[in-house]
Protein backbone atom coordinates (compact mmCIF):
# COMPACT_ATOMS: atom_id res chain seq x y z
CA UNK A 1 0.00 0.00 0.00
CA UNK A 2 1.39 3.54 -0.85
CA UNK A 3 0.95 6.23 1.49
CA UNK A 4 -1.14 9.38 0.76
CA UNK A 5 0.91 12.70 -1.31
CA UNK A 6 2.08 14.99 0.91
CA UNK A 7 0.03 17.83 1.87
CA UNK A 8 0.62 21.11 0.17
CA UNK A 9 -0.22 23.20 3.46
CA UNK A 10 1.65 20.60 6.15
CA UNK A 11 4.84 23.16 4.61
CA UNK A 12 2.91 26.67 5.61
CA UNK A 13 1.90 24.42 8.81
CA UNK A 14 5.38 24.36 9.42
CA UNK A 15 6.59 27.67 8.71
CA UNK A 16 3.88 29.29 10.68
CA UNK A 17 4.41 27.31 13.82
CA UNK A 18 8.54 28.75 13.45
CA UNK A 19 7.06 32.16 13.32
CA UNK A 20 5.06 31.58 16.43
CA UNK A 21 7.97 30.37 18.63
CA UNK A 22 10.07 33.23 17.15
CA UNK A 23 7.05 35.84 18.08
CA UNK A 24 6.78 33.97 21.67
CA UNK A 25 10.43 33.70 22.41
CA UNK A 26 10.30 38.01 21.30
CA UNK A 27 7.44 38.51 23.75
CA UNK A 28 9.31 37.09 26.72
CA UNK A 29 12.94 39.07 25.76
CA UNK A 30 10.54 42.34 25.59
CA UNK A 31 8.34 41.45 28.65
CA UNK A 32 12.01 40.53 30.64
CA UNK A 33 13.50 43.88 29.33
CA UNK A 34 9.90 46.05 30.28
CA UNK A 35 10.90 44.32 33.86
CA UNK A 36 13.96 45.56 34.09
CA UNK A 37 13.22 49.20 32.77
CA UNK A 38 10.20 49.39 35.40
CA UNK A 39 12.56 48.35 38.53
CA UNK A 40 14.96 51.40 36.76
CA UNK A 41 12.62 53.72 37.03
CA UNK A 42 11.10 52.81 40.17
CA UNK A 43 14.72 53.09 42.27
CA UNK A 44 15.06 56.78 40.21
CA UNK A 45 15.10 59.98 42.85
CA UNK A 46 11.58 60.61 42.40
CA UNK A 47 10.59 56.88 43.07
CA UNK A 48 9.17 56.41 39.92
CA UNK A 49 6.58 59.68 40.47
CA UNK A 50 7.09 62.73 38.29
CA UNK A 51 9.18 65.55 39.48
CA UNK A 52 7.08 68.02 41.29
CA UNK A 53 6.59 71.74 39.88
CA UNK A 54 8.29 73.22 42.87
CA UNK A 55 11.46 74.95 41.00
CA UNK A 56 8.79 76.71 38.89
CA UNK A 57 6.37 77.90 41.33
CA UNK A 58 5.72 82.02 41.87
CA UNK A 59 6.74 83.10 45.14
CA UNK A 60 4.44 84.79 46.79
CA UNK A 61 5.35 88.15 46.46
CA UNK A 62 5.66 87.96 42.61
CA UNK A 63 2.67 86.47 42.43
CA UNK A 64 -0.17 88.95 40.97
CA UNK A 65 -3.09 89.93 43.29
CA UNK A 66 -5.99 88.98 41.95
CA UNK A 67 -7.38 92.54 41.97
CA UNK A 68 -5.05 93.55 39.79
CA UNK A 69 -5.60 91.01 36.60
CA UNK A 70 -2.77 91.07 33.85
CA UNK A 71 -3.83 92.55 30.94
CA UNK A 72 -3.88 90.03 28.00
CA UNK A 73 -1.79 91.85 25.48
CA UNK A 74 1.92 92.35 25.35
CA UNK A 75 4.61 94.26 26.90
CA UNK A 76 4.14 98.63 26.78
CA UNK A 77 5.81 99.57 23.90
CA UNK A 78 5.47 96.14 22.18
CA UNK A 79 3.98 96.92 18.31
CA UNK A 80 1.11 94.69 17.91
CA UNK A 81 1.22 92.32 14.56
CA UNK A 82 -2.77 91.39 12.85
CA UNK A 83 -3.60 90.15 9.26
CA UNK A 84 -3.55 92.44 7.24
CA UNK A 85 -7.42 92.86 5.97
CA UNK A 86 -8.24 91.41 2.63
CA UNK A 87 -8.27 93.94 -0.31
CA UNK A 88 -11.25 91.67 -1.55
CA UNK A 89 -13.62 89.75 0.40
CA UNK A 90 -15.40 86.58 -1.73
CA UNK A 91 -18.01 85.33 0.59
CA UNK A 92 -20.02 86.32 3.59
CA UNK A 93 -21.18 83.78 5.87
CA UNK A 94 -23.82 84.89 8.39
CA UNK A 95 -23.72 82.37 11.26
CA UNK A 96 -26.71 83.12 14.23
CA UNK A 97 -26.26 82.85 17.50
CA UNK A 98 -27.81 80.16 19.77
CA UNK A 99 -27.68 82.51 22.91
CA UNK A 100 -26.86 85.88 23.90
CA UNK A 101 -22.97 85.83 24.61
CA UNK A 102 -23.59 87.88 27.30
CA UNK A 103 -26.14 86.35 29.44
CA UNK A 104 -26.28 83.64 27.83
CA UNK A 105 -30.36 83.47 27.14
CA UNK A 106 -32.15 81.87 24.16
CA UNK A 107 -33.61 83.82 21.64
């Protein structure tokens, strides 16, 4: 009796089940080297937490009081910069209003 021809697909059988011991052996050097980068950062100065904002804080008597609010544009003296306006407008778009911006009531 003669045995059966060989399977076409018992060769991608093979290949596939390489691939998945290469992919698994991978997973375990990357999973071992996350390990080690986690204890690294865990023993750092800050025991793994982020710095604190300390160094950058105001002190307190540069700090501005809040009845005296800084004024949103730049420095006296500074010469502002805007677009320039257009010497031709193409299109106006009217877009309504769902509320008042101010108090904020429905029309």
């Amino acid at each position: 009796m003669t045995s059966p021809p060989p399977d076409p697909r018992d060769d991608l059988i093979a290949e596939l089940q390489r691939e998945l011991a290469e992919f698994k052996r991978r997973v375990e050097q990357l999973t071992q080297e996350n390990q080690q980068l986690r204890r690294a950062v865990g023993t750092s100065a800050t025991g793994g937490r982020p710095p604190s904002g300390a160094p950058f804080r105001r002190v307190e008597h540069e700090k501005i009081p809040k009845d005296e609010p800084k004024r949103p544009d730049g420095p006296a003296g500074h010469v502002g910069v805007n677009r320039p306006t257009p010497d031709r407008i193409d299109e106006t778009i009217v877009v309504p209003l769902d509320a008042c911006p101010l108090c904020g009531g429905r029309g």
